[in-house]
N, C-alpha and C. Protein backbone atom coordinates (compact mmCIF):
# COMPACT_ATOMS: atom_id res chain seq x y z
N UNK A 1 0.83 -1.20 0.00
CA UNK A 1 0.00 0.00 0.00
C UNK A 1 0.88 1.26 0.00
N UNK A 2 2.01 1.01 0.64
CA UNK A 2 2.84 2.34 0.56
C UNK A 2 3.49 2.40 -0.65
N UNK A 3 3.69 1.69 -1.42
CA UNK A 3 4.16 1.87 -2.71
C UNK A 3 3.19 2.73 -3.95
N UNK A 4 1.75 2.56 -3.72
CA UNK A 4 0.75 2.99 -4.34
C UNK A 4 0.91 4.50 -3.76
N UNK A 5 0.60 4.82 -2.69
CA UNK A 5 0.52 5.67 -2.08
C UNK A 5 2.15 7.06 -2.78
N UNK A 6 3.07 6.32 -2.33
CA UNK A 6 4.43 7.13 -2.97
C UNK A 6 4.69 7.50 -4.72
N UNK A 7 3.99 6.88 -5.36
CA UNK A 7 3.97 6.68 -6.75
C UNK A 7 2.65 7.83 -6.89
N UNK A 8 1.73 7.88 -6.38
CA UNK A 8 0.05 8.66 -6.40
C UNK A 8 1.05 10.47 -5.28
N UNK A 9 1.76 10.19 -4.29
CA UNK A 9 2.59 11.17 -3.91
C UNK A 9 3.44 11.92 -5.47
N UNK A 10 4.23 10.96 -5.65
CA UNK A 10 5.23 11.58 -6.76
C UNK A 10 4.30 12.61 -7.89
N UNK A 11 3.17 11.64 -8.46
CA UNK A 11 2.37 11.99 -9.44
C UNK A 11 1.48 13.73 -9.35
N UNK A 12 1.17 13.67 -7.62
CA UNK A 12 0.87 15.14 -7.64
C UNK A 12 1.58 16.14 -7.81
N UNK A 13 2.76 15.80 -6.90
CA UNK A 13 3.63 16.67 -6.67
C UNK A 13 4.26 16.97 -7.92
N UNK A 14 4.45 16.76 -8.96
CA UNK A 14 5.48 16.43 -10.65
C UNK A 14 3.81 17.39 -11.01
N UNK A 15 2.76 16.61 -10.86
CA UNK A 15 1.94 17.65 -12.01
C UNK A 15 1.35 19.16 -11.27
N UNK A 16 1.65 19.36 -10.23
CA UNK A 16 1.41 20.72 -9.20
C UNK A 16 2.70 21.13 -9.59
N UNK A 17 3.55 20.68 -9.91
CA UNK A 17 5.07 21.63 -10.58
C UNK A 17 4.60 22.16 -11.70
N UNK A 18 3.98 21.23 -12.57
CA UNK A 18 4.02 21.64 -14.11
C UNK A 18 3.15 22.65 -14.14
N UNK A 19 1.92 22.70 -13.14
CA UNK A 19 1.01 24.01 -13.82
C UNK A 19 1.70 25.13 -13.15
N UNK A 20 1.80 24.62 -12.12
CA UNK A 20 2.71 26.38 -10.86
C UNK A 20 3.70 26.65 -12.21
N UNK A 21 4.71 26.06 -13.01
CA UNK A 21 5.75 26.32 -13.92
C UNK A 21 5.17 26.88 -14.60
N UNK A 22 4.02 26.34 -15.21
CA UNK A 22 3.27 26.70 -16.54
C UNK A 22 2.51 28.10 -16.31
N UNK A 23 1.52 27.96 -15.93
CA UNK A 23 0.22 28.51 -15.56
C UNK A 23 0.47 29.25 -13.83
N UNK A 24 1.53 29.62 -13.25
CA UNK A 24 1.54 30.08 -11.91
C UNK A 24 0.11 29.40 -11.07
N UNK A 25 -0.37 28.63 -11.41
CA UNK A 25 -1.80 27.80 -10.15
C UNK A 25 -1.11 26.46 -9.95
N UNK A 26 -2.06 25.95 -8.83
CA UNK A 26 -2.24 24.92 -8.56
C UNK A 26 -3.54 24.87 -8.24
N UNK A 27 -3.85 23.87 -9.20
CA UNK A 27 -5.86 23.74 -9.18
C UNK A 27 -5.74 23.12 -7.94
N UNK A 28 -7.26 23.01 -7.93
CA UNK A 28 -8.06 22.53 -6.76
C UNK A 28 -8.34 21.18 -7.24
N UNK A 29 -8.79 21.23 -8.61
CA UNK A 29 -8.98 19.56 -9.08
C UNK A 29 -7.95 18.86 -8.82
N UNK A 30 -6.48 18.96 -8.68
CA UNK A 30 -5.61 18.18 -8.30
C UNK A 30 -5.45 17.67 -6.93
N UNK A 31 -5.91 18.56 -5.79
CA UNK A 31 -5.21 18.84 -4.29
C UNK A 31 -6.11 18.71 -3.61
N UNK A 32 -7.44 18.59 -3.72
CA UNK A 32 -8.86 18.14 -3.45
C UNK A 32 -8.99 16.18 -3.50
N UNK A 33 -8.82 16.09 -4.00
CA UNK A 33 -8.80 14.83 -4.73
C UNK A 33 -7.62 13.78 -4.15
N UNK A 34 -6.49 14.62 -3.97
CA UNK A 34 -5.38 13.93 -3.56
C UNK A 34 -5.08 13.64 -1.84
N UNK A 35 -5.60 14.98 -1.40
CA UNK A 35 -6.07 14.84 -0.40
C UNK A 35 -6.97 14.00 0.32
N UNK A 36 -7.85 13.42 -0.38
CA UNK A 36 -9.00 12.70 0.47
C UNK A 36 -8.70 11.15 -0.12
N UNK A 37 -7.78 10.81 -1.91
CA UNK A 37 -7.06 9.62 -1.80
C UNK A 37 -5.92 8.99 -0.66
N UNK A 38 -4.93 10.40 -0.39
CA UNK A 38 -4.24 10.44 0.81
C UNK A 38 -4.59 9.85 1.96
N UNK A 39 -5.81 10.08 2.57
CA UNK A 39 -6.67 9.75 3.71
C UNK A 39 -7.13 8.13 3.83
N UNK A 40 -7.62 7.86 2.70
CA UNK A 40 -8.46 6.90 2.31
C UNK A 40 -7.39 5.38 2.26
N UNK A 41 -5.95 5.77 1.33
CA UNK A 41 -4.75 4.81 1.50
C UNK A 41 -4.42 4.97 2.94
N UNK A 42 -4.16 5.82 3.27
CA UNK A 42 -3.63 5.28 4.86
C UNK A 42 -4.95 4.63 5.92
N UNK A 43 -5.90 5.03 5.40
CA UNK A 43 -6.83 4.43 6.36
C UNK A 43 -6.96 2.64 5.97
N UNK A 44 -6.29 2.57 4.58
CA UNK A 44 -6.12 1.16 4.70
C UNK A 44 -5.11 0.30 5.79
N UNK A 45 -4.32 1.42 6.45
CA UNK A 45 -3.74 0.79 6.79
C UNK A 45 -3.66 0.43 8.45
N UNK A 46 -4.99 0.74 8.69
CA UNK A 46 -5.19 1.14 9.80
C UNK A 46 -5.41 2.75 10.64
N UNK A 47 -6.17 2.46 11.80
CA UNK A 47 -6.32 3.81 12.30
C UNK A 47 -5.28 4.73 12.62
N UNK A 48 -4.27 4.21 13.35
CA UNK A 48 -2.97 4.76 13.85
C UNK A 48 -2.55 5.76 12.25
N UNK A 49 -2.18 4.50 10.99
CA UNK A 49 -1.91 5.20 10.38
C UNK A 49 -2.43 6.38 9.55
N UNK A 50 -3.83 6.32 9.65
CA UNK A 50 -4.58 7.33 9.32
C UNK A 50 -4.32 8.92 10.10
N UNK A 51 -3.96 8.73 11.68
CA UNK A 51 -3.77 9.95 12.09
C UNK A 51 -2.53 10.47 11.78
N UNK A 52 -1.55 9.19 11.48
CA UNK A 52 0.13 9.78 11.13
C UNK A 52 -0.35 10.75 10.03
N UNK A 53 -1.13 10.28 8.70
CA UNK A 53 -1.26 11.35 8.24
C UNK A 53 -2.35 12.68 7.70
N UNK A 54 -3.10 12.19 8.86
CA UNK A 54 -3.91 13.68 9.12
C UNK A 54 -3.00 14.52 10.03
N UNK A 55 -2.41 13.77 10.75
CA UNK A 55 -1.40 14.96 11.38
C UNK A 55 -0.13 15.72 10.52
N UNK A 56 0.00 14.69 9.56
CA UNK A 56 1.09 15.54 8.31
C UNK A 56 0.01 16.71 7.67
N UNK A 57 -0.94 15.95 7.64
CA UNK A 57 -1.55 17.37 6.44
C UNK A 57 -2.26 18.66 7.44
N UNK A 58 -2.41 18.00 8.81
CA UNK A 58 -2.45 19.50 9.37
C UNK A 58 -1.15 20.27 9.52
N UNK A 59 -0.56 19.90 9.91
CA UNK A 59 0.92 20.45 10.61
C UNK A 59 1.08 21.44 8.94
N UNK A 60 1.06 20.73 7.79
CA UNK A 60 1.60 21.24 6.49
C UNK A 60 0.21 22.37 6.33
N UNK A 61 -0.92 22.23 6.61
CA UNK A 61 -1.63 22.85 6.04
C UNK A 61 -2.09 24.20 7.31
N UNK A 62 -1.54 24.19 8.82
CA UNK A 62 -1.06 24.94 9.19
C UNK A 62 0.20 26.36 9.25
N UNK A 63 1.12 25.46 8.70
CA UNK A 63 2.28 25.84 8.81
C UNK A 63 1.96 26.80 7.37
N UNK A 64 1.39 26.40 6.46
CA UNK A 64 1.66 27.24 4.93
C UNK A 64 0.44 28.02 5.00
N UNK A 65 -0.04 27.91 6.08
CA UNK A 65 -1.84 29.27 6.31
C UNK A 65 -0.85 30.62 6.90
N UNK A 66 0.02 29.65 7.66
CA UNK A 66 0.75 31.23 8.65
C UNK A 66 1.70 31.74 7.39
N UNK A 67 1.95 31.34 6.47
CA UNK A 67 2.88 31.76 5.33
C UNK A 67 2.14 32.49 4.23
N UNK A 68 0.61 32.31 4.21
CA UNK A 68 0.04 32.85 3.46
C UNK A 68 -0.78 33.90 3.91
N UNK A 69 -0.61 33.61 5.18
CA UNK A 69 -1.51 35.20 5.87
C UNK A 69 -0.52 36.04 5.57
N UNK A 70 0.89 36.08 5.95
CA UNK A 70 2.10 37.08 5.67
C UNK A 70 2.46 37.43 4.46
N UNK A 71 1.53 36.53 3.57
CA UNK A 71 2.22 37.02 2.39
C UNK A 71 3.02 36.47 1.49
N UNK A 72 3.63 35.50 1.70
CA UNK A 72 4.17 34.76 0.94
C UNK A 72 4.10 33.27 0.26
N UNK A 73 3.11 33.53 0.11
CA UNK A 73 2.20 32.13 -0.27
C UNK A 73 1.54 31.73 -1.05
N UNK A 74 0.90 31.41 -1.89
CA UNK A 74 -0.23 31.29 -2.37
C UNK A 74 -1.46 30.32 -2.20
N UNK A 75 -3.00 30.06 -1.95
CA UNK A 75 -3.58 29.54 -1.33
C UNK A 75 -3.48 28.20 -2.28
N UNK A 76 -3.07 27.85 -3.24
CA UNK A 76 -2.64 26.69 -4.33
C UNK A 76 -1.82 25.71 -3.24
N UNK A 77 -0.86 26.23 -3.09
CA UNK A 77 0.16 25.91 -2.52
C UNK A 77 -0.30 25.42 -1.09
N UNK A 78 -0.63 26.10 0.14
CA UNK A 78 -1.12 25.74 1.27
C UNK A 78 -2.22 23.86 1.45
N UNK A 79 -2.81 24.53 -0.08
CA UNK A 79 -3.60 23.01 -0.21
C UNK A 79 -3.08 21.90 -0.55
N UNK A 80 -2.00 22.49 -1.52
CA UNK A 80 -0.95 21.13 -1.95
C UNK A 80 -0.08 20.55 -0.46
N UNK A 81 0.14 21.50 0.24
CA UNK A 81 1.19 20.81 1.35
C UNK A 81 0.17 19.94 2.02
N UNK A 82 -1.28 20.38 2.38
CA UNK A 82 -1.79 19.51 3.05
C UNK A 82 -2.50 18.02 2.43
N UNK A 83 -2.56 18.17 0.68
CA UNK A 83 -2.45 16.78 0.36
C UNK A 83 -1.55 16.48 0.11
N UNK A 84 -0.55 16.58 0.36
CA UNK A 84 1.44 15.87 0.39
C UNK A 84 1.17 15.41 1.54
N UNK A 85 0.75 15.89 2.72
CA UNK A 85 0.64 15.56 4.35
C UNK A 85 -0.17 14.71 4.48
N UNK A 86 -1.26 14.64 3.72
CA UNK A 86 -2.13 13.29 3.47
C UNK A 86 -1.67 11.95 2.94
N UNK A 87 -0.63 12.48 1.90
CA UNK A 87 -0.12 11.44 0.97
C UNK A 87 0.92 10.60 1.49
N UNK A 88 1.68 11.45 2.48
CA UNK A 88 2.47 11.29 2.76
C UNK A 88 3.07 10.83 4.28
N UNK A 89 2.28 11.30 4.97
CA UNK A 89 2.07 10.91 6.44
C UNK A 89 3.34 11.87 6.85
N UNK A 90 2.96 11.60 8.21
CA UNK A 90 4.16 12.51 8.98
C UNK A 90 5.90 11.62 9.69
N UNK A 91 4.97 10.47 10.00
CA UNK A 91 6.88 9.90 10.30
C UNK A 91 6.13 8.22 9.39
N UNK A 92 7.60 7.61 8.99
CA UNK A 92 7.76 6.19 8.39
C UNK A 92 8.55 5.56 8.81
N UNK A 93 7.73 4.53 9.95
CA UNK A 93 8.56 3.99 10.49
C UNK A 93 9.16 4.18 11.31
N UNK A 94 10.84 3.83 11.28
CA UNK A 94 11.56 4.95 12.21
C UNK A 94 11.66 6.26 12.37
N UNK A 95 11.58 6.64 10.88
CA UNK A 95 11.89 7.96 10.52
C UNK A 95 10.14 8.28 10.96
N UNK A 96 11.10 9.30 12.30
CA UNK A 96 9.57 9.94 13.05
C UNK A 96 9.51 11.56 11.91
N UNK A 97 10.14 12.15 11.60
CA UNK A 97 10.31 13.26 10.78
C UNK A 97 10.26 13.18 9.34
N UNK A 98 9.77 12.26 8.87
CA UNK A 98 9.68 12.47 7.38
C UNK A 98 9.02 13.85 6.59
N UNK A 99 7.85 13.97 7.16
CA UNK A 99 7.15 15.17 6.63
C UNK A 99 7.74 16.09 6.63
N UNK A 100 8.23 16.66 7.96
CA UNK A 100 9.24 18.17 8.62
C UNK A 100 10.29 18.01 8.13
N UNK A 101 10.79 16.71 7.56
CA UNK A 101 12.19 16.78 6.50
C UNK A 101 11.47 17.78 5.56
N UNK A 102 10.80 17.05 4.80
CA UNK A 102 10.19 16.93 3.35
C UNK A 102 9.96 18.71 3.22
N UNK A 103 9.42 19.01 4.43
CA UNK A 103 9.21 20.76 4.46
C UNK A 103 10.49 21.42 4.17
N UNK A 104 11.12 21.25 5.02
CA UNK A 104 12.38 21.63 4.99
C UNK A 104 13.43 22.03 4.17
N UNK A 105 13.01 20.83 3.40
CA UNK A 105 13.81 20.99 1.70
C UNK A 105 12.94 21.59 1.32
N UNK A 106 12.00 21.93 0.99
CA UNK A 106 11.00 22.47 0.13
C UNK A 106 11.20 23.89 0.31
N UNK A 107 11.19 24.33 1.60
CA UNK A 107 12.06 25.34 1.65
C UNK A 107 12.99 26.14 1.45
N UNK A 108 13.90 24.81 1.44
CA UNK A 108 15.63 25.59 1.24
C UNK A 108 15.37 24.93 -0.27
N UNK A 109 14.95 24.35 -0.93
CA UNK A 109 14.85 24.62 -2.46
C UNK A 109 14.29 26.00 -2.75
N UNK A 110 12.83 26.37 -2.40
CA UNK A 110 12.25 27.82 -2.56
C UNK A 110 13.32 28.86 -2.68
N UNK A 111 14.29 28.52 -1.19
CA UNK A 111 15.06 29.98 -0.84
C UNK A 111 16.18 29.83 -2.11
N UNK A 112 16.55 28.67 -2.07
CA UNK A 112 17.49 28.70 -3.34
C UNK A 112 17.04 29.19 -4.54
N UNK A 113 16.07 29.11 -4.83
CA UNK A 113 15.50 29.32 -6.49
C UNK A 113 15.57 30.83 -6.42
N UNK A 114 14.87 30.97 -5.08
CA UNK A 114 14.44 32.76 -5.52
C UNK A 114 15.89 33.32 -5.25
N UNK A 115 17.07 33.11 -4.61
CA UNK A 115 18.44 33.81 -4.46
C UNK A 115 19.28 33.70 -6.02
N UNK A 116 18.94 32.61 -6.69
CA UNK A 116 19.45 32.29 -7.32
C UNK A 116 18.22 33.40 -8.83
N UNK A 117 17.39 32.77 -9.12
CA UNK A 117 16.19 34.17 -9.44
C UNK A 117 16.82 36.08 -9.25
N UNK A 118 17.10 35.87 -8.17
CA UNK A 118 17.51 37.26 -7.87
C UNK A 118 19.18 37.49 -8.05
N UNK A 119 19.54 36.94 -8.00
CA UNK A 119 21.07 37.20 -8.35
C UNK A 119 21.06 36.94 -10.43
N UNK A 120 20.31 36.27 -10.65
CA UNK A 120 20.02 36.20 -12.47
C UNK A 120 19.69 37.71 -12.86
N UNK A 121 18.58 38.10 -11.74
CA UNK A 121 18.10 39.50 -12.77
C UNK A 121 18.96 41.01 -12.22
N UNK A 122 19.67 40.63 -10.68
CA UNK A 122 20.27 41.76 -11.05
C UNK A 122 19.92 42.26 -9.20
N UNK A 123 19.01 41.89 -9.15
CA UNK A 123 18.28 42.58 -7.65
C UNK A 123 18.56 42.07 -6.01
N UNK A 124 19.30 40.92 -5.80
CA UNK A 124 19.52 40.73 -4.81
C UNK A 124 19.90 41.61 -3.82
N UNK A 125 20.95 42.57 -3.82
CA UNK A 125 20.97 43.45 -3.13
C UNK A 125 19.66 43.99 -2.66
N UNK A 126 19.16 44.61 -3.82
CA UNK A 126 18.10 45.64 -3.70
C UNK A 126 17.06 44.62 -2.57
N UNK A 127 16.92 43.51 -2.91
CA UNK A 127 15.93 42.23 -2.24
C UNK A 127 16.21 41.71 -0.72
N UNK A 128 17.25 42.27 -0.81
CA UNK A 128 17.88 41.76 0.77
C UNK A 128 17.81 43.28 1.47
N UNK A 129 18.19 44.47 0.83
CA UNK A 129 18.19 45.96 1.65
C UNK A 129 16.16 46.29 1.81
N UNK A 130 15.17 45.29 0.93
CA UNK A 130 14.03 45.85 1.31
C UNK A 130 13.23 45.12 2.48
N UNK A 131 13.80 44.03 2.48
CA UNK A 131 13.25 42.65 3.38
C UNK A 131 13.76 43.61 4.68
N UNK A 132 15.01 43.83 5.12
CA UNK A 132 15.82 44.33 5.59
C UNK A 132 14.80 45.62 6.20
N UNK A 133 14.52 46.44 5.67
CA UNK A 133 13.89 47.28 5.87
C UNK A 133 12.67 47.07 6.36
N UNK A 134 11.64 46.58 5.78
CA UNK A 134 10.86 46.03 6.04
C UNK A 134 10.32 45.32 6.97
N UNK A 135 11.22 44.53 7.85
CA UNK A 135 11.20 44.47 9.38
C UNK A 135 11.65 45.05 10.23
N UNK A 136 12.07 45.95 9.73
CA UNK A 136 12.67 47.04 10.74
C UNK A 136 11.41 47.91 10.76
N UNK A 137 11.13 48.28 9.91
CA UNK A 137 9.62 48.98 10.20
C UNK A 137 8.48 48.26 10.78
N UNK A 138 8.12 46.91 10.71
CA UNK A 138 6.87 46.16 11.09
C UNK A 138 7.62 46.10 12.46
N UNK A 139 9.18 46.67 13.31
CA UNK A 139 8.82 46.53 14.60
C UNK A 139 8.49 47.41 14.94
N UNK A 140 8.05 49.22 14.31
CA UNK A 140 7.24 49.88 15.07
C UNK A 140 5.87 49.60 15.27
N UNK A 141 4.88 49.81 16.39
CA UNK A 141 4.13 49.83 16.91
C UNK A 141 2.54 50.07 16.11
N UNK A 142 2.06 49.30 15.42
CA UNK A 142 0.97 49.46 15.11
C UNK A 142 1.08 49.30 13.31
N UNK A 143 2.05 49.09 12.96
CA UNK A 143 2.76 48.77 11.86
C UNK A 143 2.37 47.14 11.36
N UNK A 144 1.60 46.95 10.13
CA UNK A 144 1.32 45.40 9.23
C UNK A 144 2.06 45.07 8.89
N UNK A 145 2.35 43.80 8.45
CA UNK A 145 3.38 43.13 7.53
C UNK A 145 3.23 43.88 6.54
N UNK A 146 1.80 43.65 5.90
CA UNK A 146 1.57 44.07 4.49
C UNK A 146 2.32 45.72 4.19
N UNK A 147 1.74 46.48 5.56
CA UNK A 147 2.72 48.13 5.18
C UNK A 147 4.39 48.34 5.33
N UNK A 148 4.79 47.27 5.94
CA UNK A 148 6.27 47.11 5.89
C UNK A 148 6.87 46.58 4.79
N UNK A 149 6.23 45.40 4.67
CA UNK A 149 7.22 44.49 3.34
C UNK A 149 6.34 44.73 2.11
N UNK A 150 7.31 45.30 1.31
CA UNK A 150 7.18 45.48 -0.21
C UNK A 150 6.72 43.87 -1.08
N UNK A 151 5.89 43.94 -1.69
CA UNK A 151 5.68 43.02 -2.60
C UNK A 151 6.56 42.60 -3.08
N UNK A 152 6.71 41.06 -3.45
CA UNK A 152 7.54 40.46 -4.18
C UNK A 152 7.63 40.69 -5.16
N UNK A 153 8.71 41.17 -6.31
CA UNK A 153 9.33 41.34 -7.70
C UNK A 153 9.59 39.67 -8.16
N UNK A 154 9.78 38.67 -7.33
CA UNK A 154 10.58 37.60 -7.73
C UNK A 154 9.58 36.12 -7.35
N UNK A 155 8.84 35.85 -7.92
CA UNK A 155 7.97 34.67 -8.13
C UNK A 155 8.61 33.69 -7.97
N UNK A 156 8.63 32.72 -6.94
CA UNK A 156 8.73 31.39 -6.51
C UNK A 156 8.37 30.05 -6.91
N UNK A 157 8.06 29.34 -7.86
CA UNK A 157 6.93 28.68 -8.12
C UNK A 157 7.17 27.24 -7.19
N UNK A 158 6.72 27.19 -6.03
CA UNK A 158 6.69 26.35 -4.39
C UNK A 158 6.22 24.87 -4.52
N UNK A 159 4.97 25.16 -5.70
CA UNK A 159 4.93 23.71 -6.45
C UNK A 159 6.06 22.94 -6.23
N UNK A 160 6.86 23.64 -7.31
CA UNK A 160 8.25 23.02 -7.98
C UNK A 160 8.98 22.67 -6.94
N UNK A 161 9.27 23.68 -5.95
CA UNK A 161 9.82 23.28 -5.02
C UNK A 161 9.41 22.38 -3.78
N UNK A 162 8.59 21.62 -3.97
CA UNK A 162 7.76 21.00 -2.94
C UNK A 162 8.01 19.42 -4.07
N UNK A 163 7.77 19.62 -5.24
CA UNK A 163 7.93 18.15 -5.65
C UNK A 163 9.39 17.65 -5.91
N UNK A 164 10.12 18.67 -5.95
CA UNK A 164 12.16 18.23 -5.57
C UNK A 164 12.25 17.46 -3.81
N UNK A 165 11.67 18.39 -3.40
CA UNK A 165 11.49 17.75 -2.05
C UNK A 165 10.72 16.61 -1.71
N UNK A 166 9.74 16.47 -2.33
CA UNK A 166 9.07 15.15 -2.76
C UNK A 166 10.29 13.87 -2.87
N UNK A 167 10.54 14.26 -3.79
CA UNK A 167 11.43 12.94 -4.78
C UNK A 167 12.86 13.07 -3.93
N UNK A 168 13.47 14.25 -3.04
CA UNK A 168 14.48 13.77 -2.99
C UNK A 168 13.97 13.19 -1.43
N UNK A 169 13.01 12.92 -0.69
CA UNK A 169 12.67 12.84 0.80
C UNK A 169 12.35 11.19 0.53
N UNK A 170 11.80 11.09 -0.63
CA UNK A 170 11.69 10.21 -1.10
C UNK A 170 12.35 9.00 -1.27
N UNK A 171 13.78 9.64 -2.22
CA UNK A 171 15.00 8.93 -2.46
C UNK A 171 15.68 8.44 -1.02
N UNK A 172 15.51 9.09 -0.23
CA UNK A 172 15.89 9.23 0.85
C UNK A 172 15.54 7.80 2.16
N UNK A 173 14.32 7.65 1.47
CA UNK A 173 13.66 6.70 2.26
C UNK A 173 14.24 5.71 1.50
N UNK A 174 14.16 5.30 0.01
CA UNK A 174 14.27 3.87 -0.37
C UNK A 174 16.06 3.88 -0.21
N UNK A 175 16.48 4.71 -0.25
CA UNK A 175 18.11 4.55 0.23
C UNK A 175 18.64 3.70 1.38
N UNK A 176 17.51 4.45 2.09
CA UNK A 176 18.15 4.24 3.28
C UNK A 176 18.85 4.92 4.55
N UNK A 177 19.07 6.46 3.30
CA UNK A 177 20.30 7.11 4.19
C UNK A 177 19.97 8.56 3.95
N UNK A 178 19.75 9.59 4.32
CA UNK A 178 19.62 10.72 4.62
C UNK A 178 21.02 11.48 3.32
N UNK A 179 20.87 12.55 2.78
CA UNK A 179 21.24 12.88 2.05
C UNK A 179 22.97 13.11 2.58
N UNK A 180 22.69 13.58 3.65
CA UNK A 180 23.58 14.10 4.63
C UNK A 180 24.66 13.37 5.30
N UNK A 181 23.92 11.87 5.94
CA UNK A 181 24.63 10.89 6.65
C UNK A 181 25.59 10.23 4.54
N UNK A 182 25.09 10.75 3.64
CA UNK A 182 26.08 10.04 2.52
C UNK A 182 26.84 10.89 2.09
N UNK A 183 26.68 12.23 2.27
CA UNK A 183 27.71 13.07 2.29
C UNK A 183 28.77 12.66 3.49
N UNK A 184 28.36 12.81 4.35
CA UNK A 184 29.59 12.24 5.63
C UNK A 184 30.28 11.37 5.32
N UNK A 185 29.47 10.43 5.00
CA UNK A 185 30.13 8.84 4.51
C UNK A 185 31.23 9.65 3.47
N UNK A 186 30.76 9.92 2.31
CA UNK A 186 32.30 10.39 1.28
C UNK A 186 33.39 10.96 1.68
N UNK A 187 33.42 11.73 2.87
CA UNK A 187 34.49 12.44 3.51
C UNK A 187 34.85 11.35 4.34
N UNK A 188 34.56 10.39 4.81
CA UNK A 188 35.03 9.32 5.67
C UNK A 188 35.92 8.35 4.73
N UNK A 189 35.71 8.19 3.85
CA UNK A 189 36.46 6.96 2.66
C UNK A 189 37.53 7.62 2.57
């Protein structure tokens, strides 16, 4: 069942890249759907495992509400993490952290794309002196996010970066070995 489940994982996450790439969305027909298949495979597998991953898709579909109230988000996206969190459950096995990996990278892929985005067109500086600014003002007193931080110039597409993190959290599991513990290993030989 977990093989169905990781293959029906891969499949969202690869086609929530292609439209965020394509089309900047992520439908609802995709993340609706995946979500409640999500639910439905783990409930094959029992109750326990059913809450492992209703608790992935809250934690994900928490965590990307507080990212989209601030602003940096899009509501596409918030729904996709919480059917990845469905799909995906929150720990496997031993690995009690699979999900909060899986975020994680998804993240530091995001931050990479857009540094890398912004150092292509020219603006990093300018992107780091407004962020910069920008919380320096939201700590005066009565001051919004929204009136401090300047709109983004530099589009993210989180999809994309959520299904790298997919496949490499992924790889990760049928390995065996954490991306990290095989980097170590090469400096050890």
């Amino acid at each position: 069942m977990q093989y169905l489940s990781d293959i029906v994982l891969l499949a969202v996450a690869a086609t929530a890249a292609v439209t965020d790439l394509q089309k900047g969305r992520v439908y609802n027909c995709l993340v609706y759907p995946a979500f409640v298949v999500g639910l439905l495979l783990a409930l094959g597998g029992g109750l326990e495992m059913l809450r492992n991953h209703a608790l992935a898709a809250a934690v994900g579909f928490g965590l990307m509400l507080v990212a989209y109230m601030l602003g940096g988000m899009g509501g596409g996206d918030v729904k996709l993490v919480a059917a990845i969190g469905a799909l995906a459950g929150f720990s496997r096995g031993a690995d009690s952290m699979f999900f909060p990996r899986l975020l994680f990278y998804a993240f530091g892929v995001a931050v990479a794309i857009g540094i890398v985005a912004a150092i292509w067109r020219g603006v990093l500086g300018a992107a780091v002196a407004r962020t910069w600014l920008g919380l320096r003002i939201y700590a005066i007193r009565g001051t919004t996010l929204d009136d401090a931080m300047p709109k983004a110039t530099i589009r993210v597409p989180f999809a994309f970066a959520i299904a790298v993190a997919t496949a490499w959290a992924l790889a990760e599991v049928y390995a065996q070995q954490t991306l990290g513990s095989f980097v170590a290993d090469l400096f050890r030989s």
